[in-house]
C-alpha atoms as a PDB file:
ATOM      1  CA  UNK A   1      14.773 -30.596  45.620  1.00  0.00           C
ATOM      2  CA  UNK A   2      13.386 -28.522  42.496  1.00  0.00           C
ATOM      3  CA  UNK A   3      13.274 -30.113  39.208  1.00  0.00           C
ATOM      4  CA  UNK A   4      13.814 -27.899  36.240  1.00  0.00           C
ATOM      5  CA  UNK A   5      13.472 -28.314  32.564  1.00  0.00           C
ATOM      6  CA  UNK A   6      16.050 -27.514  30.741  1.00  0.00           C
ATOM      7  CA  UNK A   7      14.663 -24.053  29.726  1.00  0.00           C
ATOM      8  CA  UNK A   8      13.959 -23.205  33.037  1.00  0.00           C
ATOM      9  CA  UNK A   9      17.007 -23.615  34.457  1.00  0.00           C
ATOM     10  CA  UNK A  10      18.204 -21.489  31.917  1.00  0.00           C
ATOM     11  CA  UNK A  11      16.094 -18.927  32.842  1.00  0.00           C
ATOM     12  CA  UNK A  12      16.665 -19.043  36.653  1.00  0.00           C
ATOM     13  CA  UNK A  13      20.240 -18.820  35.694  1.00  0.00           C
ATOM     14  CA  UNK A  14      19.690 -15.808  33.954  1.00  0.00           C
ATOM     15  CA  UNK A  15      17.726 -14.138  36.357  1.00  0.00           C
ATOM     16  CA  UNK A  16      20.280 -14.766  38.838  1.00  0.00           C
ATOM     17  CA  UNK A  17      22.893 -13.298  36.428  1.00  0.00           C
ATOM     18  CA  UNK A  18      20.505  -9.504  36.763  1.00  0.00           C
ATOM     19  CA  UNK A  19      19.175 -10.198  40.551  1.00  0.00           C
ATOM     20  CA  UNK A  20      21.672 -11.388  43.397  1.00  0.00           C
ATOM     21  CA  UNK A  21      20.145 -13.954  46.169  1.00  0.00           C
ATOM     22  CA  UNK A  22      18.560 -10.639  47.827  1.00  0.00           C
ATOM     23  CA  UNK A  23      16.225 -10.536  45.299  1.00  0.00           C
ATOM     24  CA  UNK A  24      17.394  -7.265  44.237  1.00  0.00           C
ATOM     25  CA  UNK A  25      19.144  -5.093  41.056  1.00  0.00           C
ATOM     26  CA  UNK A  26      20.460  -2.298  40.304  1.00  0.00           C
ATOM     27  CA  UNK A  27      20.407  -1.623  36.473  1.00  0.00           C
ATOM     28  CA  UNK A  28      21.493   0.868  34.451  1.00  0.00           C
ATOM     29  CA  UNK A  29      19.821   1.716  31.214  1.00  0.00           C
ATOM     30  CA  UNK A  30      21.988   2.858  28.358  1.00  0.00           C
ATOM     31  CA  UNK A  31      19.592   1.831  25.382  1.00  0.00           C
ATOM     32  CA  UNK A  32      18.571   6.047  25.104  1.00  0.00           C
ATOM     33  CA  UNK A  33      20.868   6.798  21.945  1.00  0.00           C
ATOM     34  CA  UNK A  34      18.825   4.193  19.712  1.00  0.00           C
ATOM     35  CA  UNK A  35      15.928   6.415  19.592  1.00  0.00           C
ATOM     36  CA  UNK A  36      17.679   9.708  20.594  1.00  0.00           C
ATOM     37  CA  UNK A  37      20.619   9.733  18.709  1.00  0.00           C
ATOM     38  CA  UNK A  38      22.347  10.684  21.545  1.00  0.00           C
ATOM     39  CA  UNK A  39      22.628  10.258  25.215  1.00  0.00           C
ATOM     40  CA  UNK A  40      25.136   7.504  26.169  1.00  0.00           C
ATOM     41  CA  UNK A  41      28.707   9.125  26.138  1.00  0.00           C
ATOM     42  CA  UNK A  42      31.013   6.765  24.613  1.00  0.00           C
ATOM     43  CA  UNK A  43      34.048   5.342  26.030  1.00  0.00           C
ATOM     44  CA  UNK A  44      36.003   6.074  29.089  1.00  0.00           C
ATOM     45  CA  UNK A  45      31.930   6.861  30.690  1.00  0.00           C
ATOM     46  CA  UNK A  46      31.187   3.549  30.137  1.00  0.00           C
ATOM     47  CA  UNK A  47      33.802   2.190  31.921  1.00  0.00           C
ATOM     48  CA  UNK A  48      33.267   4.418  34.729  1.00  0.00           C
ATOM     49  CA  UNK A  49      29.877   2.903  34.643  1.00  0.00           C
ATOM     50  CA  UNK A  50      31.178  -0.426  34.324  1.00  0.00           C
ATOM     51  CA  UNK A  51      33.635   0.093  37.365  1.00  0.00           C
ATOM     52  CA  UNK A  52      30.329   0.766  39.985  1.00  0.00           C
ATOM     53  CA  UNK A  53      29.252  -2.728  39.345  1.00  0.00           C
ATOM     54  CA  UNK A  54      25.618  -2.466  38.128  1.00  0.00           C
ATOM     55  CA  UNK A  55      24.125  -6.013  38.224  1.00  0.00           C
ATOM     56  CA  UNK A  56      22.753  -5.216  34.880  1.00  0.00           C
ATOM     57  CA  UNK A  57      22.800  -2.945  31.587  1.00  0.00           C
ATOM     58  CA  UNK A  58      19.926  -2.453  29.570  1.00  0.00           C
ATOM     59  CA  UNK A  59      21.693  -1.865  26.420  1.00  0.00           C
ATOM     60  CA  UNK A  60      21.188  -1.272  22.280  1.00  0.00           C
ATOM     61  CA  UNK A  61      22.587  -3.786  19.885  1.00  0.00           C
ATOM     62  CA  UNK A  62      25.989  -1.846  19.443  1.00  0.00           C
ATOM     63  CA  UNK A  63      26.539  -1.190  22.928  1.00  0.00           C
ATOM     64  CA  UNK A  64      26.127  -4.553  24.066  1.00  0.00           C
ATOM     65  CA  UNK A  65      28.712  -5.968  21.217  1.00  0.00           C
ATOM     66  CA  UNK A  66      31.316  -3.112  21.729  1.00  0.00           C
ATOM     67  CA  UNK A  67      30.988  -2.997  25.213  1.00  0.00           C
ATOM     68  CA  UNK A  68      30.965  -6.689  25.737  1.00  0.00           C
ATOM     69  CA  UNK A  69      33.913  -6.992  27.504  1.00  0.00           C
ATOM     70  CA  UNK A  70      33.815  -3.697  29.623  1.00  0.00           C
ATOM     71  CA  UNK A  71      30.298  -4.756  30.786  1.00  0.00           C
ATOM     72  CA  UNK A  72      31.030  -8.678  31.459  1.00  0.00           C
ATOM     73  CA  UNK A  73      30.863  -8.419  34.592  1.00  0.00           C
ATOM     74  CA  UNK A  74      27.060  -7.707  34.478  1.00  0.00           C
ATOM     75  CA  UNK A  75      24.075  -8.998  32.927  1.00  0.00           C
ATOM     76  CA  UNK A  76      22.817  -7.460  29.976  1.00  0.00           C
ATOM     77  CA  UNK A  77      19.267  -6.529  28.945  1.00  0.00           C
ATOM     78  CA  UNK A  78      19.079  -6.249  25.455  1.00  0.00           C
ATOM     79  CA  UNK A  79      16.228  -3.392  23.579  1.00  0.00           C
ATOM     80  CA  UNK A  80      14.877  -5.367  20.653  1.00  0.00           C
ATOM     81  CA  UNK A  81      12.387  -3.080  20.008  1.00  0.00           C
ATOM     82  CA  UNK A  82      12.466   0.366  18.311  1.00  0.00           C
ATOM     83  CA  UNK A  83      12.120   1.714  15.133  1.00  0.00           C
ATOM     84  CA  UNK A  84      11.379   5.365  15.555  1.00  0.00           C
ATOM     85  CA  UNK A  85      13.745   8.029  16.276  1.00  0.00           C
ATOM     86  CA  UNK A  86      13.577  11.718  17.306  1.00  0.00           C
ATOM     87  CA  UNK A  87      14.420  13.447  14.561  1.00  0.00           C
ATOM     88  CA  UNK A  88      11.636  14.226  12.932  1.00  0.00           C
ATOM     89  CA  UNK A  89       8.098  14.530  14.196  1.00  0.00           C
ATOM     90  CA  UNK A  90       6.562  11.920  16.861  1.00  0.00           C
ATOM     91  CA  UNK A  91       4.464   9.572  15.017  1.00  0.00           C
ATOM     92  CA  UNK A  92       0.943   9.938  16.172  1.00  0.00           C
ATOM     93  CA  UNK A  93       0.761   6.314  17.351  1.00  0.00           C
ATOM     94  CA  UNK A  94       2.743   3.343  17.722  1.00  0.00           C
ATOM     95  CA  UNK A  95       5.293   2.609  15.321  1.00  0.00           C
ATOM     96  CA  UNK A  96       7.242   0.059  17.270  1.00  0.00           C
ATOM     97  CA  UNK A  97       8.146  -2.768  15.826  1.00  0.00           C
ATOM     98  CA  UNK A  98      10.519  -6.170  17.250  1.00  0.00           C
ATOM     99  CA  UNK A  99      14.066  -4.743  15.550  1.00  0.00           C
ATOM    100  CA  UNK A 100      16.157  -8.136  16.836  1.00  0.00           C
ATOM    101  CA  UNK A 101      14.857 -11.524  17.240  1.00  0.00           C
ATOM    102  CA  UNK A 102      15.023 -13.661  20.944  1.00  0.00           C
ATOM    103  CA  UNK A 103      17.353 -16.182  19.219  1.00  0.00           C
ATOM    104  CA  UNK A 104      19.614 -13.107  17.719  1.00  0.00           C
ATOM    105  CA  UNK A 105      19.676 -11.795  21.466  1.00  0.00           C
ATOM    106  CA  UNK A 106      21.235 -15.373  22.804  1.00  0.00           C
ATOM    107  CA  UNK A 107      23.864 -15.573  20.433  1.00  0.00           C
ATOM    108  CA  UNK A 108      25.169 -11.516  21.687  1.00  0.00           C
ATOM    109  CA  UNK A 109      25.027 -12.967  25.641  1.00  0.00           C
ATOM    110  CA  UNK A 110      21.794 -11.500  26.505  1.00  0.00           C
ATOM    111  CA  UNK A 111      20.463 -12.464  30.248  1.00  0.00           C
ATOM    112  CA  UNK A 112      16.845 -11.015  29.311  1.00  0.00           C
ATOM    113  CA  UNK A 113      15.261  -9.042  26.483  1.00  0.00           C
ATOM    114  CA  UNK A 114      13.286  -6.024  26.734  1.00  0.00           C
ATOM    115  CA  UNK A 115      10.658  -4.158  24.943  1.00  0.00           C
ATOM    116  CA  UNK A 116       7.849  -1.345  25.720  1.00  0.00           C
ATOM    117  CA  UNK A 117       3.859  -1.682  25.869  1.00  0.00           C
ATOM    118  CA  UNK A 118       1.213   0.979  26.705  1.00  0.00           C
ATOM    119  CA  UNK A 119      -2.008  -0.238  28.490  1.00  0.00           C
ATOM    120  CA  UNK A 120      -4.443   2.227  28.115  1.00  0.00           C
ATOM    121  CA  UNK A 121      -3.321   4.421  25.030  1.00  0.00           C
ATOM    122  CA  UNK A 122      -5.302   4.480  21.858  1.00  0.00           C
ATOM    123  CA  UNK A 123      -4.288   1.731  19.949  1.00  0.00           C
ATOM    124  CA  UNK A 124      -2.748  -0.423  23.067  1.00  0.00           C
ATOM    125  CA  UNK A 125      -3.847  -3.336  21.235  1.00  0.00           C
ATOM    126  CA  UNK A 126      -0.336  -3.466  19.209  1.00  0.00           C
ATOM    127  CA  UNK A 127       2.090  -3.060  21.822  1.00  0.00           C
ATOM    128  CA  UNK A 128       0.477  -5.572  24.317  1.00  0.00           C
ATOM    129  CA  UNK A 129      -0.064  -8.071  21.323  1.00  0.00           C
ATOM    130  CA  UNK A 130       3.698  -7.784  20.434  1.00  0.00           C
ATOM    131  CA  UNK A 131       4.495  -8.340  23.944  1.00  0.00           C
ATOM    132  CA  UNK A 132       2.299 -11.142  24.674  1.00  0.00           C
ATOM    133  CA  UNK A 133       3.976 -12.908  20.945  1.00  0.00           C
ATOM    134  CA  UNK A 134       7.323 -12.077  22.487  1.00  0.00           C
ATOM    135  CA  UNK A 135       6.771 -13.811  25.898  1.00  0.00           C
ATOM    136  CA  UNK A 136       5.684 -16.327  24.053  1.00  0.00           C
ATOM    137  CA  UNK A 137       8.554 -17.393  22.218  1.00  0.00           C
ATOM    138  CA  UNK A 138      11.337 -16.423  24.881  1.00  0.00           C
ATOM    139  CA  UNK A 139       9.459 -18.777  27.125  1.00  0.00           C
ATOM    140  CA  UNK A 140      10.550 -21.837  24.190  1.00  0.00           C
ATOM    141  CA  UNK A 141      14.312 -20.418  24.699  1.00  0.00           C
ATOM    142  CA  UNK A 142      14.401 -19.696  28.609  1.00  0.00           C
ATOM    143  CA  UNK A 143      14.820 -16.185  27.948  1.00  0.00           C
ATOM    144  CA  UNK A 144      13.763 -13.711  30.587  1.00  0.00           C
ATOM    145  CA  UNK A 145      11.313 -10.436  29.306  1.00  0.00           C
ATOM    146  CA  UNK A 146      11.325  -7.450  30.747  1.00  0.00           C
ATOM    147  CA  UNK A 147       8.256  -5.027  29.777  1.00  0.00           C
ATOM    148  CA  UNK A 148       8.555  -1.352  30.459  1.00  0.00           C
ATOM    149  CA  UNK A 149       4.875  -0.439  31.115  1.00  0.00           C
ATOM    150  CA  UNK A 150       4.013   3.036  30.482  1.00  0.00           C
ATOM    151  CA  UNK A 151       0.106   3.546  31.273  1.00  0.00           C
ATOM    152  CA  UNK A 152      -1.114   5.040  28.412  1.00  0.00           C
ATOM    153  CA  UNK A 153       1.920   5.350  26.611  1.00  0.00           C
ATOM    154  CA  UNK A 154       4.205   8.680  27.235  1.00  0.00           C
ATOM    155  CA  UNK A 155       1.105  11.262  25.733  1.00  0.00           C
ATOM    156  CA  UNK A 156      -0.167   9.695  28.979  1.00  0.00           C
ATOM    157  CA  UNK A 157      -3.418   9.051  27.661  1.00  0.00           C
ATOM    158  CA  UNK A 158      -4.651   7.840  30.898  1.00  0.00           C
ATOM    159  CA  UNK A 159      -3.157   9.740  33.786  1.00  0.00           C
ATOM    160  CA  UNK A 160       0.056   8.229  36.033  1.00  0.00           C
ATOM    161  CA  UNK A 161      -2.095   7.418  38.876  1.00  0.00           C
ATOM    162  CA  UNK A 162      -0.658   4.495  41.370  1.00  0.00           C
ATOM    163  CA  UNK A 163      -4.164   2.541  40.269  1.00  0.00           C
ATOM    164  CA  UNK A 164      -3.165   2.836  36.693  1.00  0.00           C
ATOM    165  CA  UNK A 165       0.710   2.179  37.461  1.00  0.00           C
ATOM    166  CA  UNK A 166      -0.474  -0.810  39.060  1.00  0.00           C
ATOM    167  CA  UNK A 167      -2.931  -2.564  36.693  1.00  0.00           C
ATOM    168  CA  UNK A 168      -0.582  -1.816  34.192  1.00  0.00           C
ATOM    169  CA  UNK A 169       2.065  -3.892  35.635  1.00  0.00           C
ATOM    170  CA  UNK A 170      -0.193  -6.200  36.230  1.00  0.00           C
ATOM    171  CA  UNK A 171      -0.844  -6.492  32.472  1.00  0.00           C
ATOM    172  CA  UNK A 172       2.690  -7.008  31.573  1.00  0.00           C
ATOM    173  CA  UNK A 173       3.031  -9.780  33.846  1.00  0.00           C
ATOM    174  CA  UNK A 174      -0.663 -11.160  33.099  1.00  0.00           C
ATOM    175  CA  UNK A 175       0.898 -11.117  29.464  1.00  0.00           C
ATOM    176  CA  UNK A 176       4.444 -13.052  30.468  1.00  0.00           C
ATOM    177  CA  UNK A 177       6.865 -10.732  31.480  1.00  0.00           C
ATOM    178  CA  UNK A 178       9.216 -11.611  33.815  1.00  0.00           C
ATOM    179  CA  UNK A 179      10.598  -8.762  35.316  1.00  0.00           C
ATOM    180  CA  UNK A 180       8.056  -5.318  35.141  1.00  0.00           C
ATOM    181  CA  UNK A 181      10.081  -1.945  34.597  1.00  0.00           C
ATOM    182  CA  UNK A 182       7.430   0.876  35.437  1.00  0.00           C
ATOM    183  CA  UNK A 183       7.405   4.366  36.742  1.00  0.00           C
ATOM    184  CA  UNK A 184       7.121   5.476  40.177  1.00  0.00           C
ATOM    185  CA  UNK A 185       3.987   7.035  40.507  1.00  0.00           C
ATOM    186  CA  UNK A 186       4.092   9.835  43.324  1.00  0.00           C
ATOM    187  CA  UNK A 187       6.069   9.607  46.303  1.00  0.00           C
ATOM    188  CA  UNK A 188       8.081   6.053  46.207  1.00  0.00           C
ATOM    189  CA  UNK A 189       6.141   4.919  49.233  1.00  0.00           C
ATOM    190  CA  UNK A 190       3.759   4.709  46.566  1.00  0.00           C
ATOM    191  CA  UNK A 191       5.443   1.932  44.427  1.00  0.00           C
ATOM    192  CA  UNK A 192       4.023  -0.765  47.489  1.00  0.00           C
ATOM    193  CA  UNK A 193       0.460  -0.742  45.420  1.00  0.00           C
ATOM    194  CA  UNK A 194       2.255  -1.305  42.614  1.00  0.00           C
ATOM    195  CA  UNK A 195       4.280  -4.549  43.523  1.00  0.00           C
ATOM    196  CA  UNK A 196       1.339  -5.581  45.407  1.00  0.00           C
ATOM    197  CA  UNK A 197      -0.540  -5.633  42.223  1.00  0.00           C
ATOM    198  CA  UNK A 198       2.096  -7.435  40.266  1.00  0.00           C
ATOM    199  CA  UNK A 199       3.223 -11.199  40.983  1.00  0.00           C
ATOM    200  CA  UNK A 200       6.590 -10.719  39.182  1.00  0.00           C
ATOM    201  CA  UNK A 201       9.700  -8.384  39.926  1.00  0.00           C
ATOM    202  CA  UNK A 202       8.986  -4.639  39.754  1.00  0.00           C
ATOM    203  CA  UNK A 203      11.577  -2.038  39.188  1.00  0.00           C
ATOM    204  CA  UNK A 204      11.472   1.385  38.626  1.00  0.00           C
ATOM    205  CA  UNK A 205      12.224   3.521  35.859  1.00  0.00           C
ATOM    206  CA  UNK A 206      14.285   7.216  36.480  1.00  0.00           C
ATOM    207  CA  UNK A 207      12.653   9.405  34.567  1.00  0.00           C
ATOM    208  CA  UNK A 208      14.276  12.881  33.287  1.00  0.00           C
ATOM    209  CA  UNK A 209      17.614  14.152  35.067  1.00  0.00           C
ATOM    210  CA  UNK A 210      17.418  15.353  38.449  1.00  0.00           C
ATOM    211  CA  UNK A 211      19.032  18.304  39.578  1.00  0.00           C
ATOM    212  CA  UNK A 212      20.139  16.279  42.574  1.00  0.00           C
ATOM    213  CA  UNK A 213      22.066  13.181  42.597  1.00  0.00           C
ATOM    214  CA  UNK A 214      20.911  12.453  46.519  1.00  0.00           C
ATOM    215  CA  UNK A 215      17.591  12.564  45.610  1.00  0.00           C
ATOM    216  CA  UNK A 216      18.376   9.899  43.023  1.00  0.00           C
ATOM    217  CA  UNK A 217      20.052   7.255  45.481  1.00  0.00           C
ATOM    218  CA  UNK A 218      16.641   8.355  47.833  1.00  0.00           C
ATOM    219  CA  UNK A 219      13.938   7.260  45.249  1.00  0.00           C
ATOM    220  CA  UNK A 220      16.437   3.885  44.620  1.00  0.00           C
ATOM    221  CA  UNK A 221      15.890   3.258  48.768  1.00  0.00           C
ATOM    222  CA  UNK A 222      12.168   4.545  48.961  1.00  0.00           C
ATOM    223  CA  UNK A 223      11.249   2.421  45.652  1.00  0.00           C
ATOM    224  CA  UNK A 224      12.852  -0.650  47.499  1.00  0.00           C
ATOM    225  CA  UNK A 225      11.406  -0.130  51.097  1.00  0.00           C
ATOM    226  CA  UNK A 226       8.149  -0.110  49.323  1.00  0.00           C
ATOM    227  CA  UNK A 227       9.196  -3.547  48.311  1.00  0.00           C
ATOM    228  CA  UNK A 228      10.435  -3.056  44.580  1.00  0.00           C
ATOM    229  CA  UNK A 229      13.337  -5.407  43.116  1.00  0.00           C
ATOM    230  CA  UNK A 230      15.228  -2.427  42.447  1.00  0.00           C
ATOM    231  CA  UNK A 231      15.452   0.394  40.112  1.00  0.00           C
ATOM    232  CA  UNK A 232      16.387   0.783  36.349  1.00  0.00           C
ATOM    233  CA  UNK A 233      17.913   4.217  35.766  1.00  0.00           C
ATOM    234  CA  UNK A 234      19.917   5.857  32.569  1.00  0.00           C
ATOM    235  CA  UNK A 235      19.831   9.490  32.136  1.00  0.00           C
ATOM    236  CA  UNK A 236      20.992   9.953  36.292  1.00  0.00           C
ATOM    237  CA  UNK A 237      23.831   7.436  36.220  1.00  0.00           C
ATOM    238  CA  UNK A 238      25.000   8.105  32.533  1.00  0.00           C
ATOM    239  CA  UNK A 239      24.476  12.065  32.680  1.00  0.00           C
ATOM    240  CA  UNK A 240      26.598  12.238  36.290  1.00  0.00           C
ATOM    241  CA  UNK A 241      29.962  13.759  36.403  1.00  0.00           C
ATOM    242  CA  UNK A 242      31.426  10.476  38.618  1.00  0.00           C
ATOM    243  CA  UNK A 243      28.574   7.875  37.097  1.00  0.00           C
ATOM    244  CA  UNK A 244      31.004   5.139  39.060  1.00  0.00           C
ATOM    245  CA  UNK A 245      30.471   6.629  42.513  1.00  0.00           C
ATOM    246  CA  UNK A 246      26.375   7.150  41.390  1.00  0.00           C
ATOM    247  CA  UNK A 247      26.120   3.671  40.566  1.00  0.00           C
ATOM    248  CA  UNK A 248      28.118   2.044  43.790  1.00  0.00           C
ATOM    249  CA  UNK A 249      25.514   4.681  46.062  1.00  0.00           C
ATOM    250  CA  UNK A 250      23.068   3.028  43.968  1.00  0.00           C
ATOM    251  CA  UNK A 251      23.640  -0.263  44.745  1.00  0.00           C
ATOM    252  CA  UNK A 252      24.676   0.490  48.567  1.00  0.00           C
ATOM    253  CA  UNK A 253      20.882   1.835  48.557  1.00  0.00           C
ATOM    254  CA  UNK A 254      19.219  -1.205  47.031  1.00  0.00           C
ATOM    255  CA  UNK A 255      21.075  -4.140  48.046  1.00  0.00           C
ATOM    256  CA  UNK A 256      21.708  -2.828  51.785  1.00  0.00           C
ATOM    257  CA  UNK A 257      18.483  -1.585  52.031  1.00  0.00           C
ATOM    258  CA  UNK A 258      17.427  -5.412  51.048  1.00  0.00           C
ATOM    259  CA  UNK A 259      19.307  -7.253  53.666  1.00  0.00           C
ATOM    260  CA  UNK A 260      17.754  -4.589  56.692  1.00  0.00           C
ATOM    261  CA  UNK A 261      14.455  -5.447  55.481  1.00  0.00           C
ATOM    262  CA  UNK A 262      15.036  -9.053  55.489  1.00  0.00           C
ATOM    263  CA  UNK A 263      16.750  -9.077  58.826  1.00  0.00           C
ATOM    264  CA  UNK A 264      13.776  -7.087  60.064  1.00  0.00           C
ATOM    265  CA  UNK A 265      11.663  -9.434  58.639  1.00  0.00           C
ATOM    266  CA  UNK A 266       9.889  -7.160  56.498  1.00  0.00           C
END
């Protein structure tokens, strides 16, 4: 029998609330329009979203209290960091500061928090300290982190190799992060070094909007027959004409794909 403390069992509870007993998740990010402004259609989209049963939203402040209901069903992944916007100029470094505190997050429902850091890019040294301060005190409250880890940062100061990919989730977990949301570097047979590397779940990120929604649902498969937990997309699933039937191919591709390996016994 496992004994827990009381904070842990809150976090395994809320890790179970994003991944299902396959290990697996399918989340969908709709966190885009607190730095863009835009993105995200608004109403009856979201509920279309809703209706494909994503284990998990990663969602902005507002979205996650005006949406409560429509997403209940899933767990949420709240952005507390942010700051900068593209409006006006990119700032020449990072900017990014902790916009909602782990405590704030709790009281809105949150399952797990989530924030960006950038091994390798000129002044890494503040988002990996922020991270490492976050982990920190989520780890007092049995809150789950998430760290998207961009090698580099998105100048890509040091090039998306699978090496860097890989120490870079490495970081973020070295640092506390529970759950590592990273890119796919290459072909997704690729994204094996990369959850070799890392001891803690590693999903992948989707990037700019494909042309081709079947070579969406084919990265989701390839990044979890590599071994991934799963994938994290927004601009695919929220920028689709039927974002319900995207997201149930979605998690037909991950979660299925999850119970052949284990019957396999890969």
């Amino acid at each position: 029998m496992h004994t827990f403390s009381a904070t842990g069992a809150g976090k395994l509870r809320r890790m179970r609330r994003m991944f299902g007993a396959d290990g697996r998740a399918v989340f969908v990010a709709i966190d885009h329009a607190a730095y863009m402004g835009e993105g995200p259609p608004l109403g009856e989209p979201m509920a279309q979203i809703a209706a494909g049963g994503p284990d998990a939203v990663l969602a902005t402040w507002h979205l996650a209290r005006a949406y409560a209901d429509t997403f209940a069903d899933s767990g949420l992944v709240l952005r507390i960091d942010g700051g900068a916007s593209e409006l006006g100029d990119f700032a020449p470094g990072d900017v990014t500061d902790i916009m909602h505190l782990p405590e704030q997050a709790l009281k809105l429902g949150a399952d797990c928090v989530v924030v960006l850091a950038f091994p390798g890019a000129p002044d890494e040294h503040l988002s990996l300290q922020r991270l490492a301060r976050l982990t920190s005190e989520c780890e007092q409250l049995g809150l789950p982190v998430m760290a998207e880890m961009i090698p580099g940062g998105w100048g890509k100061a040091v090039p998306w190799t699978t090496e860097n990919v890989a120490r870079a989730a490495r970081i973020g977990a070295e640092l506390g992060a529970d759950i590592v949301k990273t890119v796919c570097p290459g072909r997704p047979e690729e994204f094996a070094a990369v959850v070799a590397a890392c001891p803690v779940p590693v999903v992948a990120l989707g990037g700019p909007k494909s042309d081709s929604e079947d070579e969406v649902v084919a990265l989701a498969r390839g990044v979890v027959e590599a071994g991934g937990a799963g994938v994290a997309f927004g601009r695919n699933v929220w920028g689709s004409a039927k974002p319900q039937l995207l997201v149930e191919r979605l998690r037909d591709a991950v979660h299925r794909e999850a119970v052949h390996r284990e019957a396999v016994g890969g």
